[in-house]
Protein backbone atom coordinates (compact mmCIF):
# COMPACT_ATOMS: atom_id res chain seq x y z
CA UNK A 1 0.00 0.00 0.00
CA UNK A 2 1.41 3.32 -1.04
CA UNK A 3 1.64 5.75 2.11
CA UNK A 4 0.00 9.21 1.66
CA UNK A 5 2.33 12.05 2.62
CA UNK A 6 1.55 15.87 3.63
CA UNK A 7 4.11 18.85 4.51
CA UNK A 8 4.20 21.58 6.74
CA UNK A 9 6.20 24.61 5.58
CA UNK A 10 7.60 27.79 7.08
CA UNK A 11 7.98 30.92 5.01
CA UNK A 12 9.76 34.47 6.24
CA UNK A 13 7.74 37.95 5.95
CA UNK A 14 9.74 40.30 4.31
CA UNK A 15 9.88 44.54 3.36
CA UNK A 16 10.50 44.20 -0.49
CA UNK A 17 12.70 47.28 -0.11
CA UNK A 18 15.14 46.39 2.35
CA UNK A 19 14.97 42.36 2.51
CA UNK A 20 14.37 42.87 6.32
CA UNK A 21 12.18 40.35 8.05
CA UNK A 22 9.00 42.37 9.67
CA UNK A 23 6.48 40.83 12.42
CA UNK A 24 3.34 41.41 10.43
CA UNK A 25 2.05 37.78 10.50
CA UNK A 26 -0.99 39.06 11.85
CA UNK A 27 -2.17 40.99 8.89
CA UNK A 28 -1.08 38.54 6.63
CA UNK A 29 -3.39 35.68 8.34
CA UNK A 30 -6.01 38.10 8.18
CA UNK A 31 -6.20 37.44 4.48
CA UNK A 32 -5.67 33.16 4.87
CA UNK A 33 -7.80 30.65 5.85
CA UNK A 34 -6.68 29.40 8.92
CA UNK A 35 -7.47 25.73 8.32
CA UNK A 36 -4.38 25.86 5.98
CA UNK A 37 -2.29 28.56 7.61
CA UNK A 38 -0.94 29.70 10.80
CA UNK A 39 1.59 31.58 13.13
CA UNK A 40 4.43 30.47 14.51
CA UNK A 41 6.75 31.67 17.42
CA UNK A 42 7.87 34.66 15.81
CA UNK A 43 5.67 37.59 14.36
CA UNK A 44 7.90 37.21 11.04
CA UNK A 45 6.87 33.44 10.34
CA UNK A 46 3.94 31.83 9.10
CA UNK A 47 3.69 28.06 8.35
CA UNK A 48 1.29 26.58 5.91
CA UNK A 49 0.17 22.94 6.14
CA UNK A 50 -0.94 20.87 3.01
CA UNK A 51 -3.12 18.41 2.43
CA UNK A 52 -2.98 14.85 2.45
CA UNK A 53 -1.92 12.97 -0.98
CA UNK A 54 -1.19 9.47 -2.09
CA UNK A 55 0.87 11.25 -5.12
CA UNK A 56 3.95 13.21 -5.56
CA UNK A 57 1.82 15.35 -8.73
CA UNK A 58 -0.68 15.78 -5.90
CA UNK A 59 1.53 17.42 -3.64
CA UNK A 60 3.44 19.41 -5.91
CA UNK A 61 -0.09 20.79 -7.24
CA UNK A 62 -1.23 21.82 -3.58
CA UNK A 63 2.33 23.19 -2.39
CA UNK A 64 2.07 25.66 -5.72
CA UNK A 65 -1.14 26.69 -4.96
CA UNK A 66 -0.56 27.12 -1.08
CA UNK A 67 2.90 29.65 -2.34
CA UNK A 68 0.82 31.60 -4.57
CA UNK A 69 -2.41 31.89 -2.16
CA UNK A 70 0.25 33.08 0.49
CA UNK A 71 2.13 35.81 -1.64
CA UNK A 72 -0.54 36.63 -3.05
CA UNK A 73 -2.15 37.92 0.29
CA UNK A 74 1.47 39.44 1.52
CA UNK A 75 1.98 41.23 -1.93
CA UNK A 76 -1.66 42.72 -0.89
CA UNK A 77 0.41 44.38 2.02
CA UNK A 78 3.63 45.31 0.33
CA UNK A 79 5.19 42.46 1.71
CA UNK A 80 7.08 39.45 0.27
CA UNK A 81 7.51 35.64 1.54
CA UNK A 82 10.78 33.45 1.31
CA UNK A 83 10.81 30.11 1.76
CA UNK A 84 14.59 29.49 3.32
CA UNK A 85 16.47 28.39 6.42
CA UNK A 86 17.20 31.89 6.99
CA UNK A 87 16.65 34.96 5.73
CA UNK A 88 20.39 36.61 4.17
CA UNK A 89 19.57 40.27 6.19
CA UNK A 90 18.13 38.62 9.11
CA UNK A 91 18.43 40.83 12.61
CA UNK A 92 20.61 39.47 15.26
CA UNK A 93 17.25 39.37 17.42
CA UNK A 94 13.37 39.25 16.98
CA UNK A 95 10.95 41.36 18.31
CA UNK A 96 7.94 40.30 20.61
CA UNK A 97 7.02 36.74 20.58
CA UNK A 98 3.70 35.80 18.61
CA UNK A 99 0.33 35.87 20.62
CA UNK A 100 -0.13 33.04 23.32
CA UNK A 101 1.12 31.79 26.95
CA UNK A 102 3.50 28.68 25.31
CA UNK A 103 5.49 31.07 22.77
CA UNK A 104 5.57 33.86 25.67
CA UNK A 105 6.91 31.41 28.02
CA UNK A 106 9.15 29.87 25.34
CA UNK A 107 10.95 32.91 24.77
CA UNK A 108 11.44 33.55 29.02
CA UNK A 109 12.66 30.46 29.55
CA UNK A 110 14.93 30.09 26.38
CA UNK A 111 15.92 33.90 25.94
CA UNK A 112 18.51 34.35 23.52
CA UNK A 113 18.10 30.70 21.44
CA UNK A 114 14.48 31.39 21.58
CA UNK A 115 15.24 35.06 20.52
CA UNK A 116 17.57 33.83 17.23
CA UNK A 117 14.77 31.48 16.39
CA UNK A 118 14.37 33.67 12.99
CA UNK A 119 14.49 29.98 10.63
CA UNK A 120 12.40 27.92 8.90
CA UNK A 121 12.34 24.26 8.16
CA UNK A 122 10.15 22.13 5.73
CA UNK A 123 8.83 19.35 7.86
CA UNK A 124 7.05 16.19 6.04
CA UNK A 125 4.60 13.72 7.04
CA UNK A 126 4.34 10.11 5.98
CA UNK A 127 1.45 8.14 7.11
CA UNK A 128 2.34 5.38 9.80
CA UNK A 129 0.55 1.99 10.84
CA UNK A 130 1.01 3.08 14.74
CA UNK A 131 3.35 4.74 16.94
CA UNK A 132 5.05 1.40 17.81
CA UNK A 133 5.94 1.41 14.35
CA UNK A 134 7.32 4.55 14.00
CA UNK A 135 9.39 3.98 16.82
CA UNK A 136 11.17 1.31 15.25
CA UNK A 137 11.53 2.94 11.71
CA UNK A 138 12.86 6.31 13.35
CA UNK A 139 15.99 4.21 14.42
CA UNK A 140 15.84 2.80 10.51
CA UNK A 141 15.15 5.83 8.63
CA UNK A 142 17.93 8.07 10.56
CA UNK A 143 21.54 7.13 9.06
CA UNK A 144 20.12 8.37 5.91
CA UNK A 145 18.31 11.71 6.96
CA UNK A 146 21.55 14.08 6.67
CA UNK A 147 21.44 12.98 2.80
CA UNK A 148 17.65 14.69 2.98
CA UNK A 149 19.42 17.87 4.88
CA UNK A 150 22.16 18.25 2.11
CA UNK A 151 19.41 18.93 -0.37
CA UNK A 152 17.85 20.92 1.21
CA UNK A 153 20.48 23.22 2.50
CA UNK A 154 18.80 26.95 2.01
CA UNK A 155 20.60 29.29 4.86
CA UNK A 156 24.18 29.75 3.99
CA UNK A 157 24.04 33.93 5.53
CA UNK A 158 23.19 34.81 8.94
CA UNK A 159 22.94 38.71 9.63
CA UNK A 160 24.44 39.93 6.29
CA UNK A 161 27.03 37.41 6.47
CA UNK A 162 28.63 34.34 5.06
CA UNK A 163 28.39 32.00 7.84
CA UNK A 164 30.21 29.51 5.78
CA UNK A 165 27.78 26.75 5.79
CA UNK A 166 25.19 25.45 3.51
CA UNK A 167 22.43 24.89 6.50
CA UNK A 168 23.35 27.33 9.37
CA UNK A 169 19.85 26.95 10.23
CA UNK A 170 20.86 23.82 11.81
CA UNK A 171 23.17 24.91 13.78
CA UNK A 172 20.93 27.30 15.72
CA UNK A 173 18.44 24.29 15.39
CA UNK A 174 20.72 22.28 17.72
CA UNK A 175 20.90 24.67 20.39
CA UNK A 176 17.45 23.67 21.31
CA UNK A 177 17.41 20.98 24.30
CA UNK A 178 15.64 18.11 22.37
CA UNK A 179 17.32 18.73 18.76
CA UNK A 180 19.27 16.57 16.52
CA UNK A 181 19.68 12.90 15.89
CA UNK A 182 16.84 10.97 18.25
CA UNK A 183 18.13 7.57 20.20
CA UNK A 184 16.16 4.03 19.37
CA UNK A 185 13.83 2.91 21.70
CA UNK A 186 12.38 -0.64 21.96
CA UNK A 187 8.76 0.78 21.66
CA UNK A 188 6.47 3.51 21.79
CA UNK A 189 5.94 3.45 25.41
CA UNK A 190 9.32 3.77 25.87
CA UNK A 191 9.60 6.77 23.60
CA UNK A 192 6.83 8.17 25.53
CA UNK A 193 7.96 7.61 28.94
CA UNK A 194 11.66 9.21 27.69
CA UNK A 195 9.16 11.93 26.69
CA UNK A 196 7.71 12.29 29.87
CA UNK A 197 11.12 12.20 31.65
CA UNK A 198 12.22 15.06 29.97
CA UNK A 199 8.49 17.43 29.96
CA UNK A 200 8.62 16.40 34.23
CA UNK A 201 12.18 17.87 34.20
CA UNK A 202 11.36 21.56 33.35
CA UNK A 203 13.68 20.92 30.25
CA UNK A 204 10.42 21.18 28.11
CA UNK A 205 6.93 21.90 28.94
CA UNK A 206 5.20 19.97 26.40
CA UNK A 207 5.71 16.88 23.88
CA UNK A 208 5.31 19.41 21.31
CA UNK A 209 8.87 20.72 22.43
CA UNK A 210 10.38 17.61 21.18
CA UNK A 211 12.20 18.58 17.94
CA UNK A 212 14.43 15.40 17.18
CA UNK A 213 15.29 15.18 13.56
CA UNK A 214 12.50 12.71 13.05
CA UNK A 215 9.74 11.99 15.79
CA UNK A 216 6.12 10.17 15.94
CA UNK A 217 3.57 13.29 15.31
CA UNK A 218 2.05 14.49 18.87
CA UNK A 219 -1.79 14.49 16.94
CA UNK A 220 -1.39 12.67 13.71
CA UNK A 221 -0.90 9.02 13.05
CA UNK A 222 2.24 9.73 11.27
CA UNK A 223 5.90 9.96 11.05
CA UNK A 224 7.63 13.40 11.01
CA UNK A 225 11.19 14.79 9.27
CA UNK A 226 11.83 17.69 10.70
CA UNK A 227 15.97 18.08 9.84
CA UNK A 228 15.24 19.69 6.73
CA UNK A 229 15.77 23.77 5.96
CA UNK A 230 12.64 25.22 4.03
CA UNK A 231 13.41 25.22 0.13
CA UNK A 232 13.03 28.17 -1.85
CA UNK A 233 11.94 25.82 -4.82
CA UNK A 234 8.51 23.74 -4.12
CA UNK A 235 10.41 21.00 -6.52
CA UNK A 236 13.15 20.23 -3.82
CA UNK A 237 10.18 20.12 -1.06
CA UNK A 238 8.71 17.00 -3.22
CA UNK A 239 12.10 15.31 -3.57
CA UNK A 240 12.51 15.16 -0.07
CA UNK A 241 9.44 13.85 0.76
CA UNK A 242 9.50 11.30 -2.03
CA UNK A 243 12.53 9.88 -0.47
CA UNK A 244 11.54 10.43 2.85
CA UNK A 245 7.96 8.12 1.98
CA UNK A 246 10.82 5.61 0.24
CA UNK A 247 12.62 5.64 3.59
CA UNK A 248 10.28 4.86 5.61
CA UNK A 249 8.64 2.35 3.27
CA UNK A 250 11.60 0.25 3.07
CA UNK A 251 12.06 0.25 6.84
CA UNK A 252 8.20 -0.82 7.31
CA UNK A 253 8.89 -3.64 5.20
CA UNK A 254 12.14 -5.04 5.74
CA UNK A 255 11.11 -8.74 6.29
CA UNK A 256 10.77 -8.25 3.16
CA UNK A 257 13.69 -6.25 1.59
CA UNK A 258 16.56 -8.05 3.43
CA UNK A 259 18.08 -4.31 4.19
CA UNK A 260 19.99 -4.38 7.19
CA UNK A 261 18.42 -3.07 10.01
CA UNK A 262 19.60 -0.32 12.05
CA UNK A 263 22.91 -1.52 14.40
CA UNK A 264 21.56 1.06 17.29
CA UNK A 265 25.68 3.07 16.86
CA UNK A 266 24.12 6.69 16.23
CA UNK A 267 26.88 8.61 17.70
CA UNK A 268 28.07 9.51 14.72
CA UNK A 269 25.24 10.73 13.57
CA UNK A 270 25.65 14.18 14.93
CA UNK A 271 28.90 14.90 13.21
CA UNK A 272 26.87 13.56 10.03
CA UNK A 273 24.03 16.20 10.59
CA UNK A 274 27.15 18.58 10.89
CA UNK A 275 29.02 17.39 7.74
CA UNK A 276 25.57 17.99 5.69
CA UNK A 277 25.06 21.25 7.17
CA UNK A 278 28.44 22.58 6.23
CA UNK A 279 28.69 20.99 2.72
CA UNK A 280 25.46 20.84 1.15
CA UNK A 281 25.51 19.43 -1.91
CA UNK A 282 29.01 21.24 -2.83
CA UNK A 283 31.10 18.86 -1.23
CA UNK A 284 31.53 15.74 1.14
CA UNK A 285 28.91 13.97 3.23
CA UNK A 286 29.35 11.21 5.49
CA UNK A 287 27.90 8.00 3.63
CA UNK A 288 25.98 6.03 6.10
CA UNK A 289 26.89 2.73 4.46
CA UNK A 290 30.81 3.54 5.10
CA UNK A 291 30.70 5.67 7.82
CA UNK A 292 33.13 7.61 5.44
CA UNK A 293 33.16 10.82 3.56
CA UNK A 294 32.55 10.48 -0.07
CA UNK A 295 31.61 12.94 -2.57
CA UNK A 296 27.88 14.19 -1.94
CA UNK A 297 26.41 13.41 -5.11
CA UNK A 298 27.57 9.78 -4.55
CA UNK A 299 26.29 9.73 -1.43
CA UNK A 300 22.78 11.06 -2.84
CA UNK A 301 23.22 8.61 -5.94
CA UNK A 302 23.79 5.48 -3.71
CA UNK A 303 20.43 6.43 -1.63
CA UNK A 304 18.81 6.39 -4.93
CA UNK A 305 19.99 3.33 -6.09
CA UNK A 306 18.68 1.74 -2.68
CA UNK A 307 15.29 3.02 -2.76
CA UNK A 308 14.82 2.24 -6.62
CA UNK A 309 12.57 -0.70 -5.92
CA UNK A 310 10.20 1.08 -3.32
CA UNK A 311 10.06 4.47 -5.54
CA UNK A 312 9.47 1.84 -8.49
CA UNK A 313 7.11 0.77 -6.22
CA UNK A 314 5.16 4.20 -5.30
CA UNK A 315 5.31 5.46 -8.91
CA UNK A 316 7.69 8.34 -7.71
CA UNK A 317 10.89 6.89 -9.27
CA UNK A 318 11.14 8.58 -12.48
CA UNK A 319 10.17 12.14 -10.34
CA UNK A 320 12.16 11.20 -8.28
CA UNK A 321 14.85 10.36 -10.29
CA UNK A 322 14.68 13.39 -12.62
CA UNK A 323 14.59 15.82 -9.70
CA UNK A 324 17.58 14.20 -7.89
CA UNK A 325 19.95 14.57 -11.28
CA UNK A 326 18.53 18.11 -11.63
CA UNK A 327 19.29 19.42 -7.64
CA UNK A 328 22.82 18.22 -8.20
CA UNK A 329 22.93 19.85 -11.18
CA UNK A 330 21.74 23.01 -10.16
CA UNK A 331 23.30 23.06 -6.58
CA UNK A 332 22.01 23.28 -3.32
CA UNK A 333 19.66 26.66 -2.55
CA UNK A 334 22.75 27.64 -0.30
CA UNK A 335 25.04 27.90 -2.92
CA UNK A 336 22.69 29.63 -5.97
CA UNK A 337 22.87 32.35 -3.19
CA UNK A 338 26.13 32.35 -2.67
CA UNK A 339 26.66 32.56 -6.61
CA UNK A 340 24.19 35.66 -6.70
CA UNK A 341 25.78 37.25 -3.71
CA UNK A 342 29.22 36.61 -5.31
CA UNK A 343 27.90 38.25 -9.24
CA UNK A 344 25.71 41.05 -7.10
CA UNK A 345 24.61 41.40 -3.47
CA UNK A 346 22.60 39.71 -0.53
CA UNK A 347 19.31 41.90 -1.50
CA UNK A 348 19.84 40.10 -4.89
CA UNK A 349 19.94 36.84 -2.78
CA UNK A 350 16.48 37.89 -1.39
CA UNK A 351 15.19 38.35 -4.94
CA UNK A 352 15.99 35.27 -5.50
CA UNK A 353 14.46 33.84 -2.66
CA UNK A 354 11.39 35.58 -3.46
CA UNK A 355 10.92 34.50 -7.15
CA UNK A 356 11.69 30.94 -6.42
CA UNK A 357 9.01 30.53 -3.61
CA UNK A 358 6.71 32.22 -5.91
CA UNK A 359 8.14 29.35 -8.77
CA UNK A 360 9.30 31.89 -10.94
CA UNK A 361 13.01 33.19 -12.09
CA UNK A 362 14.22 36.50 -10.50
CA UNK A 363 14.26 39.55 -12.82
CA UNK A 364 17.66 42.14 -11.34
CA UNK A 365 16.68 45.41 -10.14
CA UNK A 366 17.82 47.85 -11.47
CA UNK A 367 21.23 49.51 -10.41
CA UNK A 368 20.21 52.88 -9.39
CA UNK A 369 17.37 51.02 -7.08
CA UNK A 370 19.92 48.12 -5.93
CA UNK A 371 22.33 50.96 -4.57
CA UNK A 372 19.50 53.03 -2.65
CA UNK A 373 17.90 50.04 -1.06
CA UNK A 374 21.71 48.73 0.32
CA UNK A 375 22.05 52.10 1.54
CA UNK A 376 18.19 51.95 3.50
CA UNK A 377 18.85 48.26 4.10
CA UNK A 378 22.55 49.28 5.91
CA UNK A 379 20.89 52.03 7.74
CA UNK A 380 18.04 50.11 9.14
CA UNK A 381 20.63 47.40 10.61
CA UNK A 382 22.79 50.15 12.21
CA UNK A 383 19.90 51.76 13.88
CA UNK A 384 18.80 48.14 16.24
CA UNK A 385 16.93 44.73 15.18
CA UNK A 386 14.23 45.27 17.70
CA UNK A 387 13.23 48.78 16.21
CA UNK A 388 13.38 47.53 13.06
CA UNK A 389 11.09 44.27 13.61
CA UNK A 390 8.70 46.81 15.40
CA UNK A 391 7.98 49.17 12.82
């Protein structure tokens, strides 16, 4: 039976002028229906959730429609949405948390990692028997999820600058106490009672606050990926879920397969997450199989060739296929940035952002325009994030 799949993603509010991030999630809701859209921590985020499909054409069809339905109602205000890890002019610090007791007590008890919490991930759902079972394929699925990270990579600046990594949204990801690569557990209720352990300890106050690279949904009877950055193009969003679905497919059934199971040795799985987050797709990732850096598009090619006969399976393998050849191509989000940034400027880098989320290719401004924005773009900076995000 082929799993049905749905995505959550996160998207940045932006001034078109200055590439600033601005908390005006409020007004753009206004304009949504909240059934598909809502806030987030931060007054600069919105997230948008999509349906439920059984095919990758499916999902590509509503994640389209959701983009354009969302800039559609921030264009109505001026404004402009990026789907990326980061923004490339984000502040050092956000303003005022969104509405509501959780996010205000998030940001009290967290302060400054709660306060730098200006990213966005793509998160993807895959439809799961039961929890027990999703217990068991987390363990499976999670030597392979920094593959899933590499293409995805969308947040190589951080406050106007080159941070030097493909995904430095996952480095402030990690600072979070329940980030990163999640442990195996021998069933649900053990995951659960971990879960427990950790909300009775103050560390978090809910379940919700659990934000392991891949966890059993707190409401749904799914499985969640949560490592990945959001994607400016709604293309790479698909890929990763149809080799996410693939993933988890092969783990459900490996009886059947013959794969080899997951050995239970995930310390090295951190320094895997950090290897993908620094490279991207430009250069080496750790393969799971070796335990040994190799050259990333080997690394993607050899998941491919494993999950052949379950995206054969699904339907999804020519997509799949034809997507995969064309992201290593093309290069990770991170570095098309970079390669604007290097040819113009990080407001160019926003452009871009802004035309792929919208699925089109980024016309330059013109010079005269380019220089006067910098200089309104420079002065806002110098004159304090929290001003700024409270205009």
């Amino acid at each position: 039976m082929i799993m049905r799949i749905g995505v959550e993603e996160e998207f940045h509010i932006l001034q078109v002028e200055s590439g600033l991030l601005v908390p005006r999630a409020d007004a753009v809701l206004c304009r949504l229906p909240r059934r598909t859209f809502t806030k987030e921590l931060h007054q600069s985020t919105v997230e948008s959730n999509s349906g439920v499909h059984a095919t990758l054409a499916g999902l590509y069809a509503d994640l389209t429609r959701t983009r354009r339905r969302l800039d559609a109602a921030a264009s109505s205000l001026g404004l402009a949405v990026v789907a990326a890890g980061t923004a490339p002019l984000a502040p050092a610090a956000s303003g005022p948390p969104s509405a509501g007791a959780r996010y205000r007590h998030m940001v009290e008890e967290y302060r400054q990692v709660a306060d730098e919490q200006l990213i966005c991930g793509a998160q993807v759902h895959v439809d799961i028997p039961d929890r027990d079972t999703a217990v068991g394929v987390m363990c499976a699925v999670s030597p392979w999820l920094p593959v899933l990270l590499a293409l995805s990579a969308s947040s190589p600046f951080w406050q106007g600058a080159d941070t030097g990594y493909a995904s430095w949204r996952t480095l402030l990801w990690q600072r979070w106490p329940t980030s990163g690569p999640v442990g195996c557990f021998r069933s649900a209720a053990d995951y659960d009672a971990a879960v427990g352990d950790l909300v009775r300890s103050g560390v978090i106050s809910d379940p919700g606050m659990i934000y392991y690279d891949v966890r059993p949904s707190a409401h749904l009877r799914t499985l969640e990926l949560r490592i990945c950055d959001a994607c400016p193009r709604a293309e790479t969003v698909v890929l990763v879920a149809g080799l996410f679905r693939a993933l988890v497919t092969e783990a459900i059934e490996l009886p059947e397969s013959g794969a080899a199971v997951c050995d239970g040795r995930h310390e090295w799985l951190r320094g895997a997450s950090w290897r993908a987050a620094r490279s991207g797709l430009e250069g080496a990732l750790v393969d799971p199989r070796t335990h040994r850096e190799a050259p990333a598009a080997d690394v993607v090619r050899g998941l491919l060739a494993r999950l052949r006969p379950v995206l054969e399976a699904n339907g999804d393998w020519q997509t799949v296929n034809d997507l995969t050849e064309a992201a290593l191509a093309d290069g990770s989000a991170a570095e098309r940035m970079r390669r604007t940034a290097r040819e113009e400027d990080l407001l160019a880098c926003t452009d871009l952002l802004i035309a792929e989320t919208r699925g089109e290719r980024r016309q330059r401004r013109p010079a005269s325009v380019t220089r006067k924005v910098a200089r309104f773009a420079a002065g806002a900076a110098g004159s304090g994030a929290p001003e700024v995000l409270g205009s």
